[in-house]
C-alpha atoms as a PDB file:
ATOM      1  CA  UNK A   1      10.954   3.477  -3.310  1.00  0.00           C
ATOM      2  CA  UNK A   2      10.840   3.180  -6.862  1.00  0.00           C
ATOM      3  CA  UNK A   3      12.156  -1.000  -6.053  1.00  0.00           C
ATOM      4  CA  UNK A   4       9.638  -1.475  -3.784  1.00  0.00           C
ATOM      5  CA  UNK A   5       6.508  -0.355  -6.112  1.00  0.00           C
ATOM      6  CA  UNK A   6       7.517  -2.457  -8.879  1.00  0.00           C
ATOM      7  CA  UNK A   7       7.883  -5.478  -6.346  1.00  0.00           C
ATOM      8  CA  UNK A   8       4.469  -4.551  -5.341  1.00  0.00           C
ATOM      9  CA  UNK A   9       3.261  -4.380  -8.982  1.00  0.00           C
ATOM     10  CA  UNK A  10       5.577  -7.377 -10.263  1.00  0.00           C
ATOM     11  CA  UNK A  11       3.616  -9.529  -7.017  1.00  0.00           C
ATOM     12  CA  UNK A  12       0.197  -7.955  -7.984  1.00  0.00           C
ATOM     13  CA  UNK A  13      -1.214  -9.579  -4.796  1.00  0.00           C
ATOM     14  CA  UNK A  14       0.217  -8.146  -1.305  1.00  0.00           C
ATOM     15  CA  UNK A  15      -1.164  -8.260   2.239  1.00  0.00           C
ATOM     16  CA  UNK A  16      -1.682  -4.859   4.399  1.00  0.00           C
ATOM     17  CA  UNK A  17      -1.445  -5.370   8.525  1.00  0.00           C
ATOM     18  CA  UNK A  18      -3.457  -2.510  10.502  1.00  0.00           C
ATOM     19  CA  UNK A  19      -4.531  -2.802  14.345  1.00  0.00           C
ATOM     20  CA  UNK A  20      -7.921  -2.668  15.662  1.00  0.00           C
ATOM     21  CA  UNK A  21      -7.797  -2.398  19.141  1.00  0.00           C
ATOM     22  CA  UNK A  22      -5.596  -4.920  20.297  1.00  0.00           C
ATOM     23  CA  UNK A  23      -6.228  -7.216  17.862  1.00  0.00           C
ATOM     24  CA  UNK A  24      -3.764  -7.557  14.490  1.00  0.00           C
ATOM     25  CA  UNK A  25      -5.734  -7.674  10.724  1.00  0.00           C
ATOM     26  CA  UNK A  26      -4.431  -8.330   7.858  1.00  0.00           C
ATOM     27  CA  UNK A  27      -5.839  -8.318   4.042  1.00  0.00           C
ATOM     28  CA  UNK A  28      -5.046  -8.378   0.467  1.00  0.00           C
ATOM     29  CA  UNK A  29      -4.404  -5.279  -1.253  1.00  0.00           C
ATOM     30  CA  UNK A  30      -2.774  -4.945  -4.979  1.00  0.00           C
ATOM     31  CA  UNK A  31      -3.351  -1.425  -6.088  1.00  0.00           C
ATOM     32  CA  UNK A  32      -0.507   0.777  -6.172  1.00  0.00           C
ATOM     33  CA  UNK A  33       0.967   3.904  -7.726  1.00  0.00           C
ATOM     34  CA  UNK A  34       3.706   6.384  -7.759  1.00  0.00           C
ATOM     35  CA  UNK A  35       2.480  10.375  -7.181  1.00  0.00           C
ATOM     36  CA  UNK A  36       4.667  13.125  -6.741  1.00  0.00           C
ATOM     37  CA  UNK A  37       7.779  10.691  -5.376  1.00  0.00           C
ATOM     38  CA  UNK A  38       5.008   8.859  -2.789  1.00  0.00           C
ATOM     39  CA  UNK A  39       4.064   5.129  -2.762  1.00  0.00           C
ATOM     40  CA  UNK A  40       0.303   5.249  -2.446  1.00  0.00           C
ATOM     41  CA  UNK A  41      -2.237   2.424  -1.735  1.00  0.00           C
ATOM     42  CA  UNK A  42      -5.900   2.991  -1.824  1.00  0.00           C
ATOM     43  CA  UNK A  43      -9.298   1.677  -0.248  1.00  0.00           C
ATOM     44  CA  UNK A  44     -12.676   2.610   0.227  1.00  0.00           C
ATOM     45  CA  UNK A  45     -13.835   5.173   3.251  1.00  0.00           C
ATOM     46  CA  UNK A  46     -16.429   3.151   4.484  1.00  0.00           C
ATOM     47  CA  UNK A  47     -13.921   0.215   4.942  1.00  0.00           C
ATOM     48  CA  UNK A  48     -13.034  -0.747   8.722  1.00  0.00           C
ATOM     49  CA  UNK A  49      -9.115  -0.786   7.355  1.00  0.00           C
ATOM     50  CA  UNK A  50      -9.641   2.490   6.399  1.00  0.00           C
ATOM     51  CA  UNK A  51     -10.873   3.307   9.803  1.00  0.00           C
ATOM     52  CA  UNK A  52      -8.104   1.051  11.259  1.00  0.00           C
ATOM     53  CA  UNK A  53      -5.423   3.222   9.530  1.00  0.00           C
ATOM     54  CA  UNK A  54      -6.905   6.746  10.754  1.00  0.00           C
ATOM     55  CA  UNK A  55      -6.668   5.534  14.457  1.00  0.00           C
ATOM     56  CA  UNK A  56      -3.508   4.046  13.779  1.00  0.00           C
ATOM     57  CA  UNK A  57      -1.323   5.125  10.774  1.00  0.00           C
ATOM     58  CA  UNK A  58       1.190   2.441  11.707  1.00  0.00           C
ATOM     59  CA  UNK A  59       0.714  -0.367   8.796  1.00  0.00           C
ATOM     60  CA  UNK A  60       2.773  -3.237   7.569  1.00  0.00           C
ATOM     61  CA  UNK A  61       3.125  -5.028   4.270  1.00  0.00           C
ATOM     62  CA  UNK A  62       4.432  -8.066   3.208  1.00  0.00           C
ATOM     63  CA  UNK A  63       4.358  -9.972  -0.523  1.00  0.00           C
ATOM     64  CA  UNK A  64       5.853 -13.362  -2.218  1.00  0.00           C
ATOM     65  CA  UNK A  65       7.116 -13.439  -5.393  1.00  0.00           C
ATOM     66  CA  UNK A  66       6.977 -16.628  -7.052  1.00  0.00           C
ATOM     67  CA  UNK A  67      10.892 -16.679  -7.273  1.00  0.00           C
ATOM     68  CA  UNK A  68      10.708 -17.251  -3.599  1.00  0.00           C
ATOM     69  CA  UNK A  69      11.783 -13.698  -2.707  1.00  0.00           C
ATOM     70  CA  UNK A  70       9.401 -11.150  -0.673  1.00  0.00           C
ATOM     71  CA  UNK A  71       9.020  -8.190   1.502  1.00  0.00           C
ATOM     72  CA  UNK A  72       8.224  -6.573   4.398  1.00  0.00           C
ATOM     73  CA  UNK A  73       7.504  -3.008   4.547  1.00  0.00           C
ATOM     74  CA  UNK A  74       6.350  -0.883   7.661  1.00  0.00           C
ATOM     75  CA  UNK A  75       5.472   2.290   6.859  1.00  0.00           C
ATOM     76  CA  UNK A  76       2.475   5.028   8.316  1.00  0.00           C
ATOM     77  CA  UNK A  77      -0.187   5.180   5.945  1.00  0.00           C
ATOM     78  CA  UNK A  78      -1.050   8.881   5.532  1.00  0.00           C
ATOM     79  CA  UNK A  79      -4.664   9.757   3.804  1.00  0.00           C
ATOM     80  CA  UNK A  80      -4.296  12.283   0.999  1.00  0.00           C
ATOM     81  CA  UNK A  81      -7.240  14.149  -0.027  1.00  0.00           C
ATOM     82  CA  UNK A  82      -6.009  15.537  -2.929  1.00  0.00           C
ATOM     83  CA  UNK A  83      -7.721  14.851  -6.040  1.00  0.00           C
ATOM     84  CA  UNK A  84      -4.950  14.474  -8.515  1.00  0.00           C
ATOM     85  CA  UNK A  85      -3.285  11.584  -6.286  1.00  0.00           C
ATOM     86  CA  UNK A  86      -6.611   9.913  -6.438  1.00  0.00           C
ATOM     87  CA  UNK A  87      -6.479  10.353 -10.157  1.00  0.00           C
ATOM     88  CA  UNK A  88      -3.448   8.825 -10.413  1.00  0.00           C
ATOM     89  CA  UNK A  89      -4.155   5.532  -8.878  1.00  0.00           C
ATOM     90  CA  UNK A  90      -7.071   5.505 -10.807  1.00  0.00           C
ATOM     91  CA  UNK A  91      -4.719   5.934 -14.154  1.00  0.00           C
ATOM     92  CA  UNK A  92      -2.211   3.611 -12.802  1.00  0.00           C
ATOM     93  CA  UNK A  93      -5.129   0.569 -11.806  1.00  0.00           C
ATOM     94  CA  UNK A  94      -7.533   0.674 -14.279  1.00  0.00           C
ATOM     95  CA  UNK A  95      -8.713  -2.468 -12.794  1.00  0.00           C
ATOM     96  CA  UNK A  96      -9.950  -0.313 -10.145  1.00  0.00           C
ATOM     97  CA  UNK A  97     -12.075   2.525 -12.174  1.00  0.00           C
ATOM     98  CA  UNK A  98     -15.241   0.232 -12.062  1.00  0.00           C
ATOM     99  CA  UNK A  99     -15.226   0.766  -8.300  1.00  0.00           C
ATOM    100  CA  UNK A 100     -14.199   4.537  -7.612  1.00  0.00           C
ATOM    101  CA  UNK A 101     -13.984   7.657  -9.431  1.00  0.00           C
ATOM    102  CA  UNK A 102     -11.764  10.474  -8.221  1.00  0.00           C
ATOM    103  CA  UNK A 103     -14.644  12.251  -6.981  1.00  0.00           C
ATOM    104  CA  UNK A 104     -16.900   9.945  -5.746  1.00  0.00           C
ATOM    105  CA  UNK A 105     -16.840  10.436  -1.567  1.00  0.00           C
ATOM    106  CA  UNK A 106     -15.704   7.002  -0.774  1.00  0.00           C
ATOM    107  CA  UNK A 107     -12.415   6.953  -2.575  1.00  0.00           C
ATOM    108  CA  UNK A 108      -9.316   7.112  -1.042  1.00  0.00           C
ATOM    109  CA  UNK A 109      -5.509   7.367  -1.473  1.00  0.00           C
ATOM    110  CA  UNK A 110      -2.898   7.072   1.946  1.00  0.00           C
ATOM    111  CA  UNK A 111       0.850   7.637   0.606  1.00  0.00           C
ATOM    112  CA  UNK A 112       3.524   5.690   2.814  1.00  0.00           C
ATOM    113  CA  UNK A 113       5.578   7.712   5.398  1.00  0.00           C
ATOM    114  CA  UNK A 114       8.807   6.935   7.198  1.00  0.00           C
ATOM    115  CA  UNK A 115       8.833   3.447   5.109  1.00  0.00           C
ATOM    116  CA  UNK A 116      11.489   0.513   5.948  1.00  0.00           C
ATOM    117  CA  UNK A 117      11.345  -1.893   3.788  1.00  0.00           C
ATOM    118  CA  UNK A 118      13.348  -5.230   3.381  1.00  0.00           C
ATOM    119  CA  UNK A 119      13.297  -7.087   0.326  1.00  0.00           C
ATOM    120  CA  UNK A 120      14.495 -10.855   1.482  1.00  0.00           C
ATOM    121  CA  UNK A 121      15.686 -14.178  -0.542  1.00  0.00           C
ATOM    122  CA  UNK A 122      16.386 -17.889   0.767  1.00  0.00           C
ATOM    123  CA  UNK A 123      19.732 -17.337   0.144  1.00  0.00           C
ATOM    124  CA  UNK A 124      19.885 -14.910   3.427  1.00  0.00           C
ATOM    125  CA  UNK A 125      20.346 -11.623   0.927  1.00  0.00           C
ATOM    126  CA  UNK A 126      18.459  -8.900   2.074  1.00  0.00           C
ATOM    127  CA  UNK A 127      17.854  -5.268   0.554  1.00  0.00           C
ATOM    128  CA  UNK A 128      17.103  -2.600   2.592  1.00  0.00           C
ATOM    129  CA  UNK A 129      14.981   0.437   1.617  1.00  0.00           C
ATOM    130  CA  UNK A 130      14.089   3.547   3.243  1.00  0.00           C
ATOM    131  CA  UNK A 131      11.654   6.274   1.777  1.00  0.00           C
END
């Protein structure tokens, strides 16, 4: 776990797949955090991905670095309502206090379940990583 979240923070831009109906979305993310041995990603309540990921937990990921090695990561997203995991994203993104405080109704954390994650180079080395 602890690879894949500094890929994540190393590649500060990453994109998050959710389904809507039958129909695939995907969009850039790039806050993360570590709580309580849980990767975490966040988003606003009012969002349809956050809607997307209540009627379907079942997410993927995938980033680039700019050495020309990524991932792919499929994990459930799971929402968390408890306020000290939305603290901690908030502590661990400050780039993202401007837009949500802890408290403010519209915040909100999901923490990645039954995660698989591949981390991939040209060179056909792959590392796998479950959490």
């Amino acid at each position: 776990m602890k690879t894949i979240h500094k890929f994540l923070q190393d590649n500060q831009t990453f994109y998050l797949a959710t389904i809507d109906g039958d129909q695939p979305r995907v969009r850039p993310f790039g806050a993360v955090c570590l709580f309580e041995e849980k990767l975490y990603i966040c988003t606003n309540n009012q969002k349809a991905v956050y809607r997307q990921m209540k009627a379907n937990p079942k997410i993927e990921i995938s980033a680039a670095a700019q050495n020309g090695s990524w991932l792919r990561l499929s994990a459930k997203a799971i929402a968390d309502d408890n306020p000290a995991a939305r603290q901690a994203m908030l502590d661990a993104v400050p780039s993202i206090q401007g837009m949500y405080k802890a408290d403010d109704g519209i915040f909100e954390v999901l923490y990645l379940k039954n995660a698989t994650g591949l981390i991939c180079d040209f060179d056909g080395k792959a590392e796998k990583h479950e959490f």
